[in-house]
PDB file of N, CA and C in Angstrom:
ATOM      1  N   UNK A   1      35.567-125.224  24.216  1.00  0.00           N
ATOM      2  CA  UNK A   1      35.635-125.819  25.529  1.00  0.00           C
ATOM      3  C   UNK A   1      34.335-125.505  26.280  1.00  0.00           C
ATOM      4  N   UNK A   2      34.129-126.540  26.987  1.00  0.00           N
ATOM      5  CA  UNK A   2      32.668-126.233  27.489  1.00  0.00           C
ATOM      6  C   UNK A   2      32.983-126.014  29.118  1.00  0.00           C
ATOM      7  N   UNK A   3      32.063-125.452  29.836  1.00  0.00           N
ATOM      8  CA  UNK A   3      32.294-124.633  31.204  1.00  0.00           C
ATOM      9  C   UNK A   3      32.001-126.246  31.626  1.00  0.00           C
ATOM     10  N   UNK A   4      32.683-126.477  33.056  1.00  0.00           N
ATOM     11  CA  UNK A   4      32.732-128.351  33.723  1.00  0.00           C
ATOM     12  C   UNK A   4      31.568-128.761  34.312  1.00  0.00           C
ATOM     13  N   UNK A   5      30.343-127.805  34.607  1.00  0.00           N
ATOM     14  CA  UNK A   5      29.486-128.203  34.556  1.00  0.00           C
ATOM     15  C   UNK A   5      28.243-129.126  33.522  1.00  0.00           C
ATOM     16  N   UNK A   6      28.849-128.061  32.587  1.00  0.00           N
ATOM     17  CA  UNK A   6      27.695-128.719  31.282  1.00  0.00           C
ATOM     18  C   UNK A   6      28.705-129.725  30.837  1.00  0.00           C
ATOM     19  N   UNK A   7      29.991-129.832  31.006  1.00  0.00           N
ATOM     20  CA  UNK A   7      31.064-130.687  30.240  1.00  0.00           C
ATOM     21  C   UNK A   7      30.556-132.130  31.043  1.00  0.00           C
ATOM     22  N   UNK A   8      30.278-131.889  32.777  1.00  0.00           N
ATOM     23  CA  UNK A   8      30.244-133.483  33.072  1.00  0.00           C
ATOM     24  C   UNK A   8      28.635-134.100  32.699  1.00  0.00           C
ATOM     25  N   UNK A   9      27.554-132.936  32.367  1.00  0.00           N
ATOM     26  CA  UNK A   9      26.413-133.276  32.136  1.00  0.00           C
ATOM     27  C   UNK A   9      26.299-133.345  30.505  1.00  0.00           C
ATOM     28  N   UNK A  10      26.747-133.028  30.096  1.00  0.00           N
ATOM     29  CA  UNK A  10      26.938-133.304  28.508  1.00  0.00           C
ATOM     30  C   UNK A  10      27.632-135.280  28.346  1.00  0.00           C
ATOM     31  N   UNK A  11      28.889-135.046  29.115  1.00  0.00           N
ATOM     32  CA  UNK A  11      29.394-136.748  29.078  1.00  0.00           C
ATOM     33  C   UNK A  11      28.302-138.027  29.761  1.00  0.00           C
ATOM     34  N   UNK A  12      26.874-137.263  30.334  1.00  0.00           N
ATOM     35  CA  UNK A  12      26.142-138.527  30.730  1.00  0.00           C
ATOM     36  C   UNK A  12      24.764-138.722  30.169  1.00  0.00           C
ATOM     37  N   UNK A  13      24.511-137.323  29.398  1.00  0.00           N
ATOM     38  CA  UNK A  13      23.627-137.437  28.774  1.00  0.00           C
ATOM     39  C   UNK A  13      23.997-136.321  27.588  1.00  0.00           C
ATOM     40  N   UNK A  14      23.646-136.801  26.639  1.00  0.00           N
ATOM     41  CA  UNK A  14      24.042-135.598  25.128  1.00  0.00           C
ATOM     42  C   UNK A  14      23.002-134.731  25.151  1.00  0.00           C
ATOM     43  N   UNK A  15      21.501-135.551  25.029  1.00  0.00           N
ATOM     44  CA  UNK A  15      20.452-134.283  24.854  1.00  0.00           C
ATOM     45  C   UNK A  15      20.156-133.283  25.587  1.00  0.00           C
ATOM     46  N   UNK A  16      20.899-133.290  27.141  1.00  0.00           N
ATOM     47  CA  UNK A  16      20.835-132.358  28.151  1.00  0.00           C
ATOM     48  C   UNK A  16      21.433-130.732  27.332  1.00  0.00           C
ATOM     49  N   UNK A  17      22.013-130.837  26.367  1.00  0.00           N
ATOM     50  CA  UNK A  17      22.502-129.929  25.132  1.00  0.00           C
ATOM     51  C   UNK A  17      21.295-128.815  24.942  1.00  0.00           C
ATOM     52  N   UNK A  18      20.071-129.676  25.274  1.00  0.00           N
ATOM     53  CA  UNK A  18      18.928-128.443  24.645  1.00  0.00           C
ATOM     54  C   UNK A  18      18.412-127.812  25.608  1.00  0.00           C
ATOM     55  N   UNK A  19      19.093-127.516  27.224  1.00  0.00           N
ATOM     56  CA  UNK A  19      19.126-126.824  27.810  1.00  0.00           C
ATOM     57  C   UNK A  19      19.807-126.215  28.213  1.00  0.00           C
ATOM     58  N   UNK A  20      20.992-126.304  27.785  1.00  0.00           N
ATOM     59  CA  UNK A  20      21.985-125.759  28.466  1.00  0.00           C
ATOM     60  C   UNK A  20      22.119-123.971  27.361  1.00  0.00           C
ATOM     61  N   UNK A  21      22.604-122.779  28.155  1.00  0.00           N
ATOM     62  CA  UNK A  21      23.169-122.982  29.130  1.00  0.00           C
ATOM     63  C   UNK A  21      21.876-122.758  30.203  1.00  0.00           C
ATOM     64  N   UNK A  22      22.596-122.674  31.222  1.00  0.00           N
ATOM     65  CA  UNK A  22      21.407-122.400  32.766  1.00  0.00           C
ATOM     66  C   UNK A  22      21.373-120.919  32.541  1.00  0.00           C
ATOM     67  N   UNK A  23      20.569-120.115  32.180  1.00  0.00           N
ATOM     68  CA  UNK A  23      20.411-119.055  31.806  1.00  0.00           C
ATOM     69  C   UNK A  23      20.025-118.291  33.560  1.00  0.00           C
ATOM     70  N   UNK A  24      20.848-117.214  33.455  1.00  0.00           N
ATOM     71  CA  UNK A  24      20.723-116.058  34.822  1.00  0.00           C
ATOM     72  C   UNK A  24      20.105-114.486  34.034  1.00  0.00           C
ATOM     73  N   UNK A  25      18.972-113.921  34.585  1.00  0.00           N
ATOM     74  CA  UNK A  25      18.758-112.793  34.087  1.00  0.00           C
ATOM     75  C   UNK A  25      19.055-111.815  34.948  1.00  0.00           C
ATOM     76  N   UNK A  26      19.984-110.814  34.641  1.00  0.00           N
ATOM     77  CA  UNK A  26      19.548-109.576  35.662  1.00  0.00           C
ATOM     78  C   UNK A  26      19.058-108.542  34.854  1.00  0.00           C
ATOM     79  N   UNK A  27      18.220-107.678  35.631  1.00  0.00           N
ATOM     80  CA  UNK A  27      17.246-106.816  35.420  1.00  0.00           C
ATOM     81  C   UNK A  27      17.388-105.780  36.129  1.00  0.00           C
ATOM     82  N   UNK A  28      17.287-104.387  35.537  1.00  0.00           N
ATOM     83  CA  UNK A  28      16.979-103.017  36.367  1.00  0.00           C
ATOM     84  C   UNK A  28      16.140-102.530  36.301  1.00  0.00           C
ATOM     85  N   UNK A  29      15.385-102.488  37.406  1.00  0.00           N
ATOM     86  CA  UNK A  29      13.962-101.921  38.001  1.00  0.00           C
ATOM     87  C   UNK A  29      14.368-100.339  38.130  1.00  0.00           C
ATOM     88  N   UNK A  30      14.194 -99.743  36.859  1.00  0.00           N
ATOM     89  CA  UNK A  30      14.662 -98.608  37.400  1.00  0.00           C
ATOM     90  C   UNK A  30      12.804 -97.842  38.094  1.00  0.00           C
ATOM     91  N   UNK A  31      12.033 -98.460  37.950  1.00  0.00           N
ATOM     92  CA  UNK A  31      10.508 -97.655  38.509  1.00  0.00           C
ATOM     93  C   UNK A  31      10.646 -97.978  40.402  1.00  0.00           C
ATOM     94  N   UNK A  32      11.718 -99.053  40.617  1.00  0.00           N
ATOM     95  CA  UNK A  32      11.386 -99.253  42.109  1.00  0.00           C
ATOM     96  C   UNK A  32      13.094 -99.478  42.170  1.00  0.00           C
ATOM     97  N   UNK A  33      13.956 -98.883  41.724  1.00  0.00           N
ATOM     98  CA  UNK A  33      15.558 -98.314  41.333  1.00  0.00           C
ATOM     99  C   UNK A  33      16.000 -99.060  42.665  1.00  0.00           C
ATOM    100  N   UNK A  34      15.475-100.641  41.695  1.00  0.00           N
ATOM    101  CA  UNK A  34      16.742-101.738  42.284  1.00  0.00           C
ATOM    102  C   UNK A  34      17.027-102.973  41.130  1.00  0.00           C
ATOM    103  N   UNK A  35      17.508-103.960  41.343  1.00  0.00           N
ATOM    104  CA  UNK A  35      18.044-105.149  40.646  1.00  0.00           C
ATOM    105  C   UNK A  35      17.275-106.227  40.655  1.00  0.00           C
ATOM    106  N   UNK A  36      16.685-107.004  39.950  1.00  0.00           N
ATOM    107  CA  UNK A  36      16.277-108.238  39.959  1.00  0.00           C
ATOM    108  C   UNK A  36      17.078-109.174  39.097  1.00  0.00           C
ATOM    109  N   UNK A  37      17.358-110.593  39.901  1.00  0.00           N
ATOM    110  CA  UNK A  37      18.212-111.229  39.794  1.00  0.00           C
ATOM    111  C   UNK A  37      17.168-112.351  39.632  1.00  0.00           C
ATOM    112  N   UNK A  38      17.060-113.467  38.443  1.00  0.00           N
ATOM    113  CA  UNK A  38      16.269-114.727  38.352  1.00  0.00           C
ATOM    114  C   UNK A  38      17.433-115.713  37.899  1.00  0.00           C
ATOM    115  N   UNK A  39      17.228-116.645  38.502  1.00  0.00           N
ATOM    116  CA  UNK A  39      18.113-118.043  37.229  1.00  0.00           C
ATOM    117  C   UNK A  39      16.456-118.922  37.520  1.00  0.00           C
ATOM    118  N   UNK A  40      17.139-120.245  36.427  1.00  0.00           N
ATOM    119  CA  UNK A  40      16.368-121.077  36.365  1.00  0.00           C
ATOM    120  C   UNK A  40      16.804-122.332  37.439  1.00  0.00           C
ATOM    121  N   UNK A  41      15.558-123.324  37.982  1.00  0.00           N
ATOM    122  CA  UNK A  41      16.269-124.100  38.773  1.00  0.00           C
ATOM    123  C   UNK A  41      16.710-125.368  38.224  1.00  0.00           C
ATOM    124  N   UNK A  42      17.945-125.573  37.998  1.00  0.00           N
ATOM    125  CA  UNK A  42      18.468-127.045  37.712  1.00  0.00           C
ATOM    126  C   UNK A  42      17.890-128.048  37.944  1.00  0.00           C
ATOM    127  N   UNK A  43      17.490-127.931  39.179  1.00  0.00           N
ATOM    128  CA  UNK A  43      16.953-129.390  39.547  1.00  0.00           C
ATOM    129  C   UNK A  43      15.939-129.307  38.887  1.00  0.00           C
ATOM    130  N   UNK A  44      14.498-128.653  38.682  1.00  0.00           N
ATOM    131  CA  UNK A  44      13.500-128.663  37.625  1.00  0.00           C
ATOM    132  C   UNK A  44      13.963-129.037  36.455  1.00  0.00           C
ATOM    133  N   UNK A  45      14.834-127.823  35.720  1.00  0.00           N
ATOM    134  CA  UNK A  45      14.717-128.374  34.541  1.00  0.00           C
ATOM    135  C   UNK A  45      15.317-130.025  33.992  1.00  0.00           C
ATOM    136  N   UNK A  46      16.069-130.175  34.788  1.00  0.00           N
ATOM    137  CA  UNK A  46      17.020-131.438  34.216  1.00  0.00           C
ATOM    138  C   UNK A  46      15.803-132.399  34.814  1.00  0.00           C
ATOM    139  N   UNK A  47      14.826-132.586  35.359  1.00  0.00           N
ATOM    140  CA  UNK A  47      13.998-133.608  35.682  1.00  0.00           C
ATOM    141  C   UNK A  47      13.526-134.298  34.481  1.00  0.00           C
ATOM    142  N   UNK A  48      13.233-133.017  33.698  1.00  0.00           N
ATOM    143  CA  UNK A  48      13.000-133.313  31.989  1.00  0.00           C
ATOM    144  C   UNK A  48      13.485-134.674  31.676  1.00  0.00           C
ATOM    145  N   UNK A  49      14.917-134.677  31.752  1.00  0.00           N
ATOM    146  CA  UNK A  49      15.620-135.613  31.230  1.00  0.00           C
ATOM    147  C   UNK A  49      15.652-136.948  31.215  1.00  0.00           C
ATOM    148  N   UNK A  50      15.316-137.094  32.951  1.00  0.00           N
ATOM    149  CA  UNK A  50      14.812-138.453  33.243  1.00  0.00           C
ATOM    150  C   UNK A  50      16.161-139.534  33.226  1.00  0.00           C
ATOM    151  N   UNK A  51      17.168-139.053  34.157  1.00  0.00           N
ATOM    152  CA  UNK A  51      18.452-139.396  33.701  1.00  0.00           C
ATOM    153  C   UNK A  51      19.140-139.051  35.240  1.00  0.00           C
ATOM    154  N   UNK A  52      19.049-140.393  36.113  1.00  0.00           N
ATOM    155  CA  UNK A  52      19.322-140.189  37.438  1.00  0.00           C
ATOM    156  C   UNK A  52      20.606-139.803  37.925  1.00  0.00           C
ATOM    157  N   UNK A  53      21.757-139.878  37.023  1.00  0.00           N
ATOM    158  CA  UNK A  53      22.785-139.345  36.788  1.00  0.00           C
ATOM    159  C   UNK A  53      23.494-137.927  36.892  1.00  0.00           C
ATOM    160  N   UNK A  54      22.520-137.263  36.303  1.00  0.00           N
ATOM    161  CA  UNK A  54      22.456-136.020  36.254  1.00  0.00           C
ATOM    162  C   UNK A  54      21.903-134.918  37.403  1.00  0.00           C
ATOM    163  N   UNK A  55      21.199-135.618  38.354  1.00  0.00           N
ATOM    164  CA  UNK A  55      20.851-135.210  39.667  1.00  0.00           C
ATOM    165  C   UNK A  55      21.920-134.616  40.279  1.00  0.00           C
ATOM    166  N   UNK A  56      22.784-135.332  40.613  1.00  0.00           N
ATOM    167  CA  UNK A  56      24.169-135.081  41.211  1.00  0.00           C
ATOM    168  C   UNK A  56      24.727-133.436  41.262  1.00  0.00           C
ATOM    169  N   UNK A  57      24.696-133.345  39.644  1.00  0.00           N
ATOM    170  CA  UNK A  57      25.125-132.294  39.241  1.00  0.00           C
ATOM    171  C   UNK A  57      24.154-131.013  39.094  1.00  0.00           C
ATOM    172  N   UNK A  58      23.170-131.485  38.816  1.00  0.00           N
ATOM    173  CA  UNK A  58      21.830-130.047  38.616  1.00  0.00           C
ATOM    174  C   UNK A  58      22.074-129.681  40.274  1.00  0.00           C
ATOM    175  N   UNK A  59      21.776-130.685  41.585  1.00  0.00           N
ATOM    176  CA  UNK A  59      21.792-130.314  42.883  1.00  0.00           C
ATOM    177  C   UNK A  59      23.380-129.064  42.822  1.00  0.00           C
ATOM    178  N   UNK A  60      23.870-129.470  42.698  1.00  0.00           N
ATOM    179  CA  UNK A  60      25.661-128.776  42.439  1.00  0.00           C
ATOM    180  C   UNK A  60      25.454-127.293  42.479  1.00  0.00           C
ATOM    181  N   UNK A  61      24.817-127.763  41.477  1.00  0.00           N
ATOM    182  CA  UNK A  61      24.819-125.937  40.397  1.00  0.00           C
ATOM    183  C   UNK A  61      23.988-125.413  40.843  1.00  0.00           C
ATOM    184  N   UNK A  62      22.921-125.804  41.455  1.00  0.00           N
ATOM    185  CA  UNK A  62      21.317-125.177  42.478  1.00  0.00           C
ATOM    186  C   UNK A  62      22.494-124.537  43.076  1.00  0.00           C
ATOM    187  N   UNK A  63      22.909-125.259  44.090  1.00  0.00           N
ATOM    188  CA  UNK A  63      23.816-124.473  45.384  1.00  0.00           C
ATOM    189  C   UNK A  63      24.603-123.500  45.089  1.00  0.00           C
ATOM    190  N   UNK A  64      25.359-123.894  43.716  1.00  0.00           N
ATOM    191  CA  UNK A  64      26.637-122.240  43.353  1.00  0.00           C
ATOM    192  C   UNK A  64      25.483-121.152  43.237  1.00  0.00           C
ATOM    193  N   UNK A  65      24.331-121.656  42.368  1.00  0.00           N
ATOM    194  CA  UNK A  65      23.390-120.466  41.786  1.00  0.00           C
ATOM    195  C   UNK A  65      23.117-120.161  43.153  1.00  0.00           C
ATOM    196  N   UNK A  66      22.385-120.447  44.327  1.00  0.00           N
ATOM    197  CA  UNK A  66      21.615-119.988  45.441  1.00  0.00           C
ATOM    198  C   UNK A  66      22.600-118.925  45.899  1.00  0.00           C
ATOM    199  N   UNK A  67      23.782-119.567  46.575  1.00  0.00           N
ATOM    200  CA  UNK A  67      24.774-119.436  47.203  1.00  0.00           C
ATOM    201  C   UNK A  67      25.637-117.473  46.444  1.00  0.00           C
ATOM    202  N   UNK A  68      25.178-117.708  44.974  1.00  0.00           N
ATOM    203  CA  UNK A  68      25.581-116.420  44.338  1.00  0.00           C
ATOM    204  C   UNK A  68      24.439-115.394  44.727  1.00  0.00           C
ATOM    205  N   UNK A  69      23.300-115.831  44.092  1.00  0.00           N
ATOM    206  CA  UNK A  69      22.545-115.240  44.279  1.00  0.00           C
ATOM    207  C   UNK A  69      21.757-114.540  45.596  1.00  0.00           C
ATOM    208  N   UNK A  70      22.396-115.410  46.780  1.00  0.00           N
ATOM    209  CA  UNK A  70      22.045-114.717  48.004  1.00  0.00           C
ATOM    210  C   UNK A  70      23.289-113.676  48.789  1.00  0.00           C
ATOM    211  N   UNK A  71      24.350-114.104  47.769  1.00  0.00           N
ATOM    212  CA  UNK A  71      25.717-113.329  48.317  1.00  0.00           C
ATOM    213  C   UNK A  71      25.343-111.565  47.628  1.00  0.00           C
ATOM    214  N   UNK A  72      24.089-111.771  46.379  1.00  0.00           N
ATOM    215  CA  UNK A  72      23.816-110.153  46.194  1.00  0.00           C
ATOM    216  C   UNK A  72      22.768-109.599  46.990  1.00  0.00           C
ATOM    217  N   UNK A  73      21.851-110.243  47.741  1.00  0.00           N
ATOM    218  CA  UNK A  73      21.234-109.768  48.524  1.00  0.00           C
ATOM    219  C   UNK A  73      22.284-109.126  49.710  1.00  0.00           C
ATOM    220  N   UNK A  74      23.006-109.215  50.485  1.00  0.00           N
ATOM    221  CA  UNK A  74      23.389-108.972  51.585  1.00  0.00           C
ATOM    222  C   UNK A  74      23.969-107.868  51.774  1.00  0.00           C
TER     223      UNK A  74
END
């Protein structure tokens, strides 16, 4: 079963497959003993694709990713 993100971007384009998944790194700085948090941005990468369809959804997943990722700053 695929997570419903890549499931509705998989049903509009197949080759979107060779990016997925949206990869998140976290990292411990233990020399400055804190966390670094990176993802990649959807909307970049899926531009690749060239598949106006898929906009919809890369914008989507920008926002959960931002939206997570600023809920660990605080």
């Amino acid at each position: 079963m695929y997570p419903p993100f890549a499931k509705k971007s998989l049903d509009i384009e197949k080759e979107i497959g060779l990016f997925l998944p949206c990869n998140v790194i976290v990292q411990e700085l233990q020399e400055k003993k804190t966390t670094k948090v990176a993802a990649i941005d959807p909307e970049q990468m899926f531009k690749m694709i060239r598949n106006p369809q898929v906009e919809p959804i890369a914008k989507e997943v920008k926002n959960k990713l931002q939206r997570v990722i600023s809920s660990l700053i605080e």
